[in-house]
PDB file of N, CA and C in Angstrom:
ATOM      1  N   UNK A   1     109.814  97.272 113.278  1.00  0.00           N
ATOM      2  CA  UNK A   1     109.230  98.285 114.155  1.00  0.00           C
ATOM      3  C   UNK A   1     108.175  99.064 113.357  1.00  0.00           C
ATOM      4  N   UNK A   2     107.254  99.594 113.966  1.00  0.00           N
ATOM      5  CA  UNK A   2     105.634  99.461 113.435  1.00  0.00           C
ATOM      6  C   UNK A   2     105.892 101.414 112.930  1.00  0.00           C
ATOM      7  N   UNK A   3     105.926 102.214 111.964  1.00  0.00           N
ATOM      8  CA  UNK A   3     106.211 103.452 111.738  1.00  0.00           C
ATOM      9  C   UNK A   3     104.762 104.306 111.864  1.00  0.00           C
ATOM     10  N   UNK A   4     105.305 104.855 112.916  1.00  0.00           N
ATOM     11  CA  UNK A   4     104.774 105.843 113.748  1.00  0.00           C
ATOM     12  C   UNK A   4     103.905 106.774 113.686  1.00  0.00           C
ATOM     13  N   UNK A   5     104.289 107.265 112.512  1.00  0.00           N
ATOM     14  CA  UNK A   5     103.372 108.186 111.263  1.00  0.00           C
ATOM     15  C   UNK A   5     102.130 106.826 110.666  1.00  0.00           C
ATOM     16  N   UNK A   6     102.170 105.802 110.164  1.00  0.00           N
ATOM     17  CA  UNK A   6     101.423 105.203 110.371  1.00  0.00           C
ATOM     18  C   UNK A   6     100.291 104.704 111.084  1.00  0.00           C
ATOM     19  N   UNK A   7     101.400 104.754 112.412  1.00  0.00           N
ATOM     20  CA  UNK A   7      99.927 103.740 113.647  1.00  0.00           C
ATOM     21  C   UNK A   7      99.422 105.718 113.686  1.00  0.00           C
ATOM     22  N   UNK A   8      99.740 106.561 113.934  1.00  0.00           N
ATOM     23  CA  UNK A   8      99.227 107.653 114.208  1.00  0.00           C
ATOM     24  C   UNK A   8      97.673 107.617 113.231  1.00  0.00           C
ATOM     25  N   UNK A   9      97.976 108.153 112.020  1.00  0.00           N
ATOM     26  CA  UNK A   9      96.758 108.042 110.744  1.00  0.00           C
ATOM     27  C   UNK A   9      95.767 106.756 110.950  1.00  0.00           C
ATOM     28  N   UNK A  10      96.380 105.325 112.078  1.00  0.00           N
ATOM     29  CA  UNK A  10      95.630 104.928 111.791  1.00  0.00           C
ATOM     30  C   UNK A  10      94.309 105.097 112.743  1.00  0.00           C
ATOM     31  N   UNK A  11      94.876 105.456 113.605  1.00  0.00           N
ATOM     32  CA  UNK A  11      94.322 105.844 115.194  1.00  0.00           C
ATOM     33  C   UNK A  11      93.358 107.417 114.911  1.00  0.00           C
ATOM     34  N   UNK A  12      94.049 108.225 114.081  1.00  0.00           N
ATOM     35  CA  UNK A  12      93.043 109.202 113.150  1.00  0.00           C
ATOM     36  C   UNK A  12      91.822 108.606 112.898  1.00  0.00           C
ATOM     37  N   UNK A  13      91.993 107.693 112.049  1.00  0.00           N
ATOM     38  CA  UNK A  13      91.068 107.135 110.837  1.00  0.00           C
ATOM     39  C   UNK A  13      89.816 106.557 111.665  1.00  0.00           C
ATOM     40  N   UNK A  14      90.380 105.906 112.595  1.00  0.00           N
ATOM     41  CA  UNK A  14      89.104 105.203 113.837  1.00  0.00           C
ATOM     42  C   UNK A  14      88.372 106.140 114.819  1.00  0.00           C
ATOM     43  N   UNK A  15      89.305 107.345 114.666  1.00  0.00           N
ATOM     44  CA  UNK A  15      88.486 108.196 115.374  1.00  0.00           C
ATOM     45  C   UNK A  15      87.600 109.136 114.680  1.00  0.00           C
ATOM     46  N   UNK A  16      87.574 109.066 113.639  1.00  0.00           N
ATOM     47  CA  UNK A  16      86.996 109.633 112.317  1.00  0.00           C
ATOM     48  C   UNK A  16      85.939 109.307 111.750  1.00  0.00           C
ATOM     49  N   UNK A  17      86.040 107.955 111.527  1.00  0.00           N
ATOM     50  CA  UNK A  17      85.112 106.938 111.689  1.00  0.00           C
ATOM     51  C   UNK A  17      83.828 106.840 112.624  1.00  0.00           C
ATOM     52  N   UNK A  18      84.245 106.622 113.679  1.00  0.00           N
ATOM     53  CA  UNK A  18      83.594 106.673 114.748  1.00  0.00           C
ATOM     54  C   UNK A  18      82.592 107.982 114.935  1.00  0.00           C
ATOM     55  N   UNK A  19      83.230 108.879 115.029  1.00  0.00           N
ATOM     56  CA  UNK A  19      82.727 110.460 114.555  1.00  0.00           C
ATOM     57  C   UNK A  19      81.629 110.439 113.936  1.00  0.00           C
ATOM     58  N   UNK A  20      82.165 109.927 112.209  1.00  0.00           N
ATOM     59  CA  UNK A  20      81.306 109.912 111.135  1.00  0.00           C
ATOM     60  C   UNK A  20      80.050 109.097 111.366  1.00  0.00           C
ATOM     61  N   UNK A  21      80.331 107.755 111.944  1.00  0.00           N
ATOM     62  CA  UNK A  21      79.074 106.721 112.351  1.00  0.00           C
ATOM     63  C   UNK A  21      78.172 107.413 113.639  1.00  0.00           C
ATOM     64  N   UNK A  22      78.663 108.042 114.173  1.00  0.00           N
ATOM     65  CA  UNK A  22      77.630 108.937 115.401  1.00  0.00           C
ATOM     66  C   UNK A  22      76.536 110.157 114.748  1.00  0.00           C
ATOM     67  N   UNK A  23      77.528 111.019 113.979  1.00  0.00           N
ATOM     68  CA  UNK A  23      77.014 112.395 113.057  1.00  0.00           C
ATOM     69  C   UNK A  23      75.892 111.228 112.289  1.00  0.00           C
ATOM     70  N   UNK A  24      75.971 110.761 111.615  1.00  0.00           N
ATOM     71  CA  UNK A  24      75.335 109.574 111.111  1.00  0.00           C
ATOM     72  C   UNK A  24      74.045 109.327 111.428  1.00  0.00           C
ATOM     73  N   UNK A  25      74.034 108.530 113.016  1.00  0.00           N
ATOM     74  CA  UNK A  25      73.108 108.027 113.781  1.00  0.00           C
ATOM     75  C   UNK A  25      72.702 109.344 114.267  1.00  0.00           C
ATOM     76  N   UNK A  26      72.376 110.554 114.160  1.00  0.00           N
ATOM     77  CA  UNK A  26      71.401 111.718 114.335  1.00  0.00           C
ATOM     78  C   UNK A  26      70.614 112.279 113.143  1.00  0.00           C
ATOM     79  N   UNK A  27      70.541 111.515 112.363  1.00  0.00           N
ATOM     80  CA  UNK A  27      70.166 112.023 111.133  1.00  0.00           C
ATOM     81  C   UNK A  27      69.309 111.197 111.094  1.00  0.00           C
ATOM     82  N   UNK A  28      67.289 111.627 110.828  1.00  0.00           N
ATOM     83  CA  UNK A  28      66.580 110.799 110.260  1.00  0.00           C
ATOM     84  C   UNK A  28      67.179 109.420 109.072  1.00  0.00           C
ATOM     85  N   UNK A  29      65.875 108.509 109.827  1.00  0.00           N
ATOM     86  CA  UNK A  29      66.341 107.522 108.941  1.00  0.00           C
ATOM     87  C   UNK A  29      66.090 108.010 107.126  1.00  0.00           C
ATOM     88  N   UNK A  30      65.136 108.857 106.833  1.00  0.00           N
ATOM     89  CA  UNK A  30      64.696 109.548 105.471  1.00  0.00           C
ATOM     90  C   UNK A  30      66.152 110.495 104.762  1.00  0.00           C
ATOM     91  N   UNK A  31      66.674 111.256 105.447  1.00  0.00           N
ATOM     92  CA  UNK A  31      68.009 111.763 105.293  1.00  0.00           C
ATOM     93  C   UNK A  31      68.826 111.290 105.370  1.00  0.00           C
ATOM     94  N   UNK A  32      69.614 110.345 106.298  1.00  0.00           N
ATOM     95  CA  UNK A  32      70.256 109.004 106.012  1.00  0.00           C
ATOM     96  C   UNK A  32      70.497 107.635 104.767  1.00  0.00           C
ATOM     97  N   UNK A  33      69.113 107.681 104.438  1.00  0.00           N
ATOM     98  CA  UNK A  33      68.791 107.125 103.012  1.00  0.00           C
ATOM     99  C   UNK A  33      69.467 107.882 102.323  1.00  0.00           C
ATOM    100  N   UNK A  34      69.069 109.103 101.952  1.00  0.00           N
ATOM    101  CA  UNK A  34      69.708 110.114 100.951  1.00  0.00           C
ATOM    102  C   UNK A  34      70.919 110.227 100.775  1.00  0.00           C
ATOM    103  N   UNK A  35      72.183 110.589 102.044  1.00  0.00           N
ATOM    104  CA  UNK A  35      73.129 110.215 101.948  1.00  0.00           C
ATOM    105  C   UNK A  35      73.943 109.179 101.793  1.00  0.00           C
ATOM    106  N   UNK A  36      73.076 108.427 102.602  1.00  0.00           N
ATOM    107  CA  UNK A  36      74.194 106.465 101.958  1.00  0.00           C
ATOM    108  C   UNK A  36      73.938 106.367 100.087  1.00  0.00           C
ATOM    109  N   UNK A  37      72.807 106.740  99.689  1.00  0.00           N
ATOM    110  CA  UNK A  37      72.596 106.532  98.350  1.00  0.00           C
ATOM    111  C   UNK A  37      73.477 107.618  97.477  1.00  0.00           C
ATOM    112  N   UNK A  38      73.528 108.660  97.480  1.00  0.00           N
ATOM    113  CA  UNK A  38      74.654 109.600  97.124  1.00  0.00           C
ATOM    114  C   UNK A  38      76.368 109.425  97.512  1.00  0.00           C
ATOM    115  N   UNK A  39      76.552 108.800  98.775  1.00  0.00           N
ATOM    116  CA  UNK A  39      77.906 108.832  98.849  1.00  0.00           C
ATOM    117  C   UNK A  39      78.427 107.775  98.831  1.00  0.00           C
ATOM    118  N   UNK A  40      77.439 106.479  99.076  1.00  0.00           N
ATOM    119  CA  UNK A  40      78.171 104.954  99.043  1.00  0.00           C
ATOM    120  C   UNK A  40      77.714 104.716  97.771  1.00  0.00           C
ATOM    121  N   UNK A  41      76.955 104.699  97.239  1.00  0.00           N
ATOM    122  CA  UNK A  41      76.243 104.312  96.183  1.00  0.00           C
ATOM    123  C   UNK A  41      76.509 105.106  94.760  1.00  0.00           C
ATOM    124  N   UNK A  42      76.902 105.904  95.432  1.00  0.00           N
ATOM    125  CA  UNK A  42      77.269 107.102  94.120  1.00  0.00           C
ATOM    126  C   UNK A  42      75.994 107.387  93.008  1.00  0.00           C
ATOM    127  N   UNK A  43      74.749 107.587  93.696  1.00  0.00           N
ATOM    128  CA  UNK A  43      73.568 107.236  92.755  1.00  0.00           C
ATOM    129  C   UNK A  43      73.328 108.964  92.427  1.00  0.00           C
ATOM    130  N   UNK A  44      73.346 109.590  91.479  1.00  0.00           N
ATOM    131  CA  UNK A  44      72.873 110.998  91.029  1.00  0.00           C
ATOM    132  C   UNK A  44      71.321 110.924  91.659  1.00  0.00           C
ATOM    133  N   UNK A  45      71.463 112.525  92.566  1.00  0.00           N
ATOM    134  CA  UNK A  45      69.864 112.848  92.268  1.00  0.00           C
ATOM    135  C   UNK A  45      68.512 111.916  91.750  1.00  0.00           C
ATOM    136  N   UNK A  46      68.425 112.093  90.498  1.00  0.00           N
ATOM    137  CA  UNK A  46      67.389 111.215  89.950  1.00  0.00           C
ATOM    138  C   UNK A  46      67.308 110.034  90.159  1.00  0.00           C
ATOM    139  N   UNK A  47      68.642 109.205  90.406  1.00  0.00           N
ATOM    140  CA  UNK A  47      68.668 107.922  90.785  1.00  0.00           C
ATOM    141  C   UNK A  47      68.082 107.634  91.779  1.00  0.00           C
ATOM    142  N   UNK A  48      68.606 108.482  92.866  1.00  0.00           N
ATOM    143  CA  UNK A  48      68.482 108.330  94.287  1.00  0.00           C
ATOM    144  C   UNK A  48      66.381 108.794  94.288  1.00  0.00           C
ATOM    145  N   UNK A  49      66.179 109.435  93.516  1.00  0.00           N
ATOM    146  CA  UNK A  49      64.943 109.536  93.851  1.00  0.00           C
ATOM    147  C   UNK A  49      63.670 108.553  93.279  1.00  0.00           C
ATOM    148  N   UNK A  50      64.084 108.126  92.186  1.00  0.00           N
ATOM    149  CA  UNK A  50      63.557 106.965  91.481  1.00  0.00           C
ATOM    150  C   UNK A  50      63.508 105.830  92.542  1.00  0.00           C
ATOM    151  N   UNK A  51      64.805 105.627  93.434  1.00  0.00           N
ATOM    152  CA  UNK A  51      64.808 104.047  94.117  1.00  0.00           C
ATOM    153  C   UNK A  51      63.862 104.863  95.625  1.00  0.00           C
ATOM    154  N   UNK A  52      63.899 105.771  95.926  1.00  0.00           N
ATOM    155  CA  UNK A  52      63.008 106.143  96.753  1.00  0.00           C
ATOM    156  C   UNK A  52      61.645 106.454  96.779  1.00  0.00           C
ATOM    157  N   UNK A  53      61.457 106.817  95.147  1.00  0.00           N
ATOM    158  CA  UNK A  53      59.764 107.135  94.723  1.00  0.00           C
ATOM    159  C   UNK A  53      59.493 108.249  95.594  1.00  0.00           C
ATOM    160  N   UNK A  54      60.777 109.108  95.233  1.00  0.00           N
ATOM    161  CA  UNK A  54      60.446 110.990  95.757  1.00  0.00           C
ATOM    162  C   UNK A  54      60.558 111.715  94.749  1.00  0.00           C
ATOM    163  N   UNK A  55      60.191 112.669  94.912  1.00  0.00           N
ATOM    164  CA  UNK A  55      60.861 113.841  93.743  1.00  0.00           C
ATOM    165  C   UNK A  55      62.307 114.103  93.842  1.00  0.00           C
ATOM    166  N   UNK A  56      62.983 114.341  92.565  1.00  0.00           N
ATOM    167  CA  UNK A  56      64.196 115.006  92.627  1.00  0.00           C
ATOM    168  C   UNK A  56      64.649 115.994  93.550  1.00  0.00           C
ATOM    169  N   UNK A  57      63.604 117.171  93.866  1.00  0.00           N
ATOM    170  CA  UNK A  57      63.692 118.115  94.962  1.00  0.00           C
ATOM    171  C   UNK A  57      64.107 117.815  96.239  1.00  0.00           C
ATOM    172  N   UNK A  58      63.138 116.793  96.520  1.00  0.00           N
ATOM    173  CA  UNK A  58      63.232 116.459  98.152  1.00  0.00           C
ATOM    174  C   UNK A  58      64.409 115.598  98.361  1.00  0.00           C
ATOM    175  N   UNK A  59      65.039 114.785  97.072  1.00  0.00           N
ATOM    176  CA  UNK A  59      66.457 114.522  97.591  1.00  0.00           C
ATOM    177  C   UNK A  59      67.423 115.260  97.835  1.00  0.00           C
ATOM    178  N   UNK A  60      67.458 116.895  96.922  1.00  0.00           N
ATOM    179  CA  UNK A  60      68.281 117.331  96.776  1.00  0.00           C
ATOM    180  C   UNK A  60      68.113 118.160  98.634  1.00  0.00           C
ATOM    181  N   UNK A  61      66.586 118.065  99.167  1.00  0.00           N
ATOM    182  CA  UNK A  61      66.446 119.000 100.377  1.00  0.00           C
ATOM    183  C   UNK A  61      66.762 118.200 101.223  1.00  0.00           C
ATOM    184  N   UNK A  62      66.453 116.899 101.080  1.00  0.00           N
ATOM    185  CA  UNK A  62      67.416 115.984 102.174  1.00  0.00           C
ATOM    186  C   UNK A  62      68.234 115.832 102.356  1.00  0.00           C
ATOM    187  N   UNK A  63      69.136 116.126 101.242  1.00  0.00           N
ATOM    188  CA  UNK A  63      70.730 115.937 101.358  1.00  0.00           C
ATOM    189  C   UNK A  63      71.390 117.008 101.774  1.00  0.00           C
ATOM    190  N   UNK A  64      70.858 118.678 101.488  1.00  0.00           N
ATOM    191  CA  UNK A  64      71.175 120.237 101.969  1.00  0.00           C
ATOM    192  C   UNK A  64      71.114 119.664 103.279  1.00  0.00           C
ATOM    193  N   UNK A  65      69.773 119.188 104.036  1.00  0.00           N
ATOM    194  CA  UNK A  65      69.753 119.184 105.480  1.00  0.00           C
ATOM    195  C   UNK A  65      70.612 118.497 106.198  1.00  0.00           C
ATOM    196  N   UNK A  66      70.858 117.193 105.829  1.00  0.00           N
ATOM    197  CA  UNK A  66      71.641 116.120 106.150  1.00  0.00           C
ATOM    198  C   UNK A  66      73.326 116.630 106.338  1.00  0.00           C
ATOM    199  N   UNK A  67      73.579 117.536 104.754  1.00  0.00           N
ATOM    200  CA  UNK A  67      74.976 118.318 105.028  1.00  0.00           C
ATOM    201  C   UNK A  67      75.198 118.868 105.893  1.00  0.00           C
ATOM    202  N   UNK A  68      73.919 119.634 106.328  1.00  0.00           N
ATOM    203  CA  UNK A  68      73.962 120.465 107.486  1.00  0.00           C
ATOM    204  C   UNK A  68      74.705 120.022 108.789  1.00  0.00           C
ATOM    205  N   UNK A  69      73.752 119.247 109.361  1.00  0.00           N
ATOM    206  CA  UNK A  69      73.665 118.305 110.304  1.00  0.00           C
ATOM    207  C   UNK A  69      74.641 118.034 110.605  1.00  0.00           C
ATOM    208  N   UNK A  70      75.509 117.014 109.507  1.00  0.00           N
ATOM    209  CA  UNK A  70      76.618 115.997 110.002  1.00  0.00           C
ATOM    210  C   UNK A  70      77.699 117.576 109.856  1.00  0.00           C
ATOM    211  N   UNK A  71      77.893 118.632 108.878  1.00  0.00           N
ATOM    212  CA  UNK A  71      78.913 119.408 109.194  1.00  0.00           C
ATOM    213  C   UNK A  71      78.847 119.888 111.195  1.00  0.00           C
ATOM    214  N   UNK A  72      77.402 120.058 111.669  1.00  0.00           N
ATOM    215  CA  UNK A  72      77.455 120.219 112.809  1.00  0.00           C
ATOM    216  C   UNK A  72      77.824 119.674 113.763  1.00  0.00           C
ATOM    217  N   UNK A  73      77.729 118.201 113.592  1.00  0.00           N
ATOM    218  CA  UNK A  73      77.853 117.541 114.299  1.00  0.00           C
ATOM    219  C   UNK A  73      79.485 116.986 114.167  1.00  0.00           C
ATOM    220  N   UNK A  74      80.195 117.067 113.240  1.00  0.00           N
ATOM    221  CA  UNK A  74      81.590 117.012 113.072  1.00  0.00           C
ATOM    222  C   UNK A  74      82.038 117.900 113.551  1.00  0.00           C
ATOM    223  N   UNK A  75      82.197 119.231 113.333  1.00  0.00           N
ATOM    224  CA  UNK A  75      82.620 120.575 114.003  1.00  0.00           C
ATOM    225  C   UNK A  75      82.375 120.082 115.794  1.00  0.00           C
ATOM    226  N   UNK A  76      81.767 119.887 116.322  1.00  0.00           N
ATOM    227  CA  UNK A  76      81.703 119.564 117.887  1.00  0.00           C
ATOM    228  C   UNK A  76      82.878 119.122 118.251  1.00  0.00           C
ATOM    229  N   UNK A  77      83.523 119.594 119.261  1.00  0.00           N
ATOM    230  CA  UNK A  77      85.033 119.369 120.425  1.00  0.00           C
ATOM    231  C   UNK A  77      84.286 117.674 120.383  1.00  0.00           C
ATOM    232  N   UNK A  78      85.323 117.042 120.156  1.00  0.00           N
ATOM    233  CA  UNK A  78      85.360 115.418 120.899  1.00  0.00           C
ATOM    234  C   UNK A  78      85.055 114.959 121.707  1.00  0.00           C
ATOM    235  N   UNK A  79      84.897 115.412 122.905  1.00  0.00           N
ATOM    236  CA  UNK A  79      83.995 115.580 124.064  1.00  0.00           C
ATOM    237  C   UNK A  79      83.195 115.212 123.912  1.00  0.00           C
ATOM    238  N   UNK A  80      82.231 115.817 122.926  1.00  0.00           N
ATOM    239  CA  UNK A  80      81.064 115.882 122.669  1.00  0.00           C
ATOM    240  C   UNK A  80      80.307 115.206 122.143  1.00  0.00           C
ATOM    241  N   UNK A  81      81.413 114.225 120.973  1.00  0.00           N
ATOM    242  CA  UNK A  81      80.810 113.610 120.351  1.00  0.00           C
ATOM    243  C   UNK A  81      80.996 112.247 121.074  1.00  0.00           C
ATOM    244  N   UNK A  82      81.146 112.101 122.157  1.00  0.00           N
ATOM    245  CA  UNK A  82      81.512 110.780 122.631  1.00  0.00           C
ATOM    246  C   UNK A  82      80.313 110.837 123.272  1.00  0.00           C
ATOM    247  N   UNK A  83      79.083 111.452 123.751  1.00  0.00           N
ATOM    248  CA  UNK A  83      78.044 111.366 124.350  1.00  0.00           C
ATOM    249  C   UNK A  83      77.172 110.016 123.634  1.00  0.00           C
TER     250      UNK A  83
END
């Protein structure tokens, strides 16, 4: 028998997901870069700006904005984000 507390977290996790891939898809494709390269990639600042041929700055302002954003767009009732 399949434990309960389990299928629960997992049914979390997809809805979380899902969430995260929407907050995601509102974010310029330029700010989007920034974050997949910082959080999948784990690339520091300079890294991330070297493979982009930006300044250090503007990654660090893409990524402030981008935080922004997806915190906003996570905070939204569920409802909402199902649009």
């Amino acid at each position: 028998m399949p434990d309960e507390t389990a299928l629960a977290e997992r049914a979390d996790a997809r809805q979380t997901r899902a969430a995260l891939a929407a907050a995601l898809a509102t974010l310029s494709p330029d700010d989007r870069d920034v974050v997949l390269l910082v959080a999948l990639g784990d690339l520091a600042y300079e890294d991330v700006a070297e493979t982009l041929a930006i300044p250090p700055g503007t990654v660090a302002s893409r990524l402030n904005r981008a935080r922004r954003v997806l915190a906003a767009e996570l905070a939204r009732p569920e409802e909402d984000n199902d649009e």
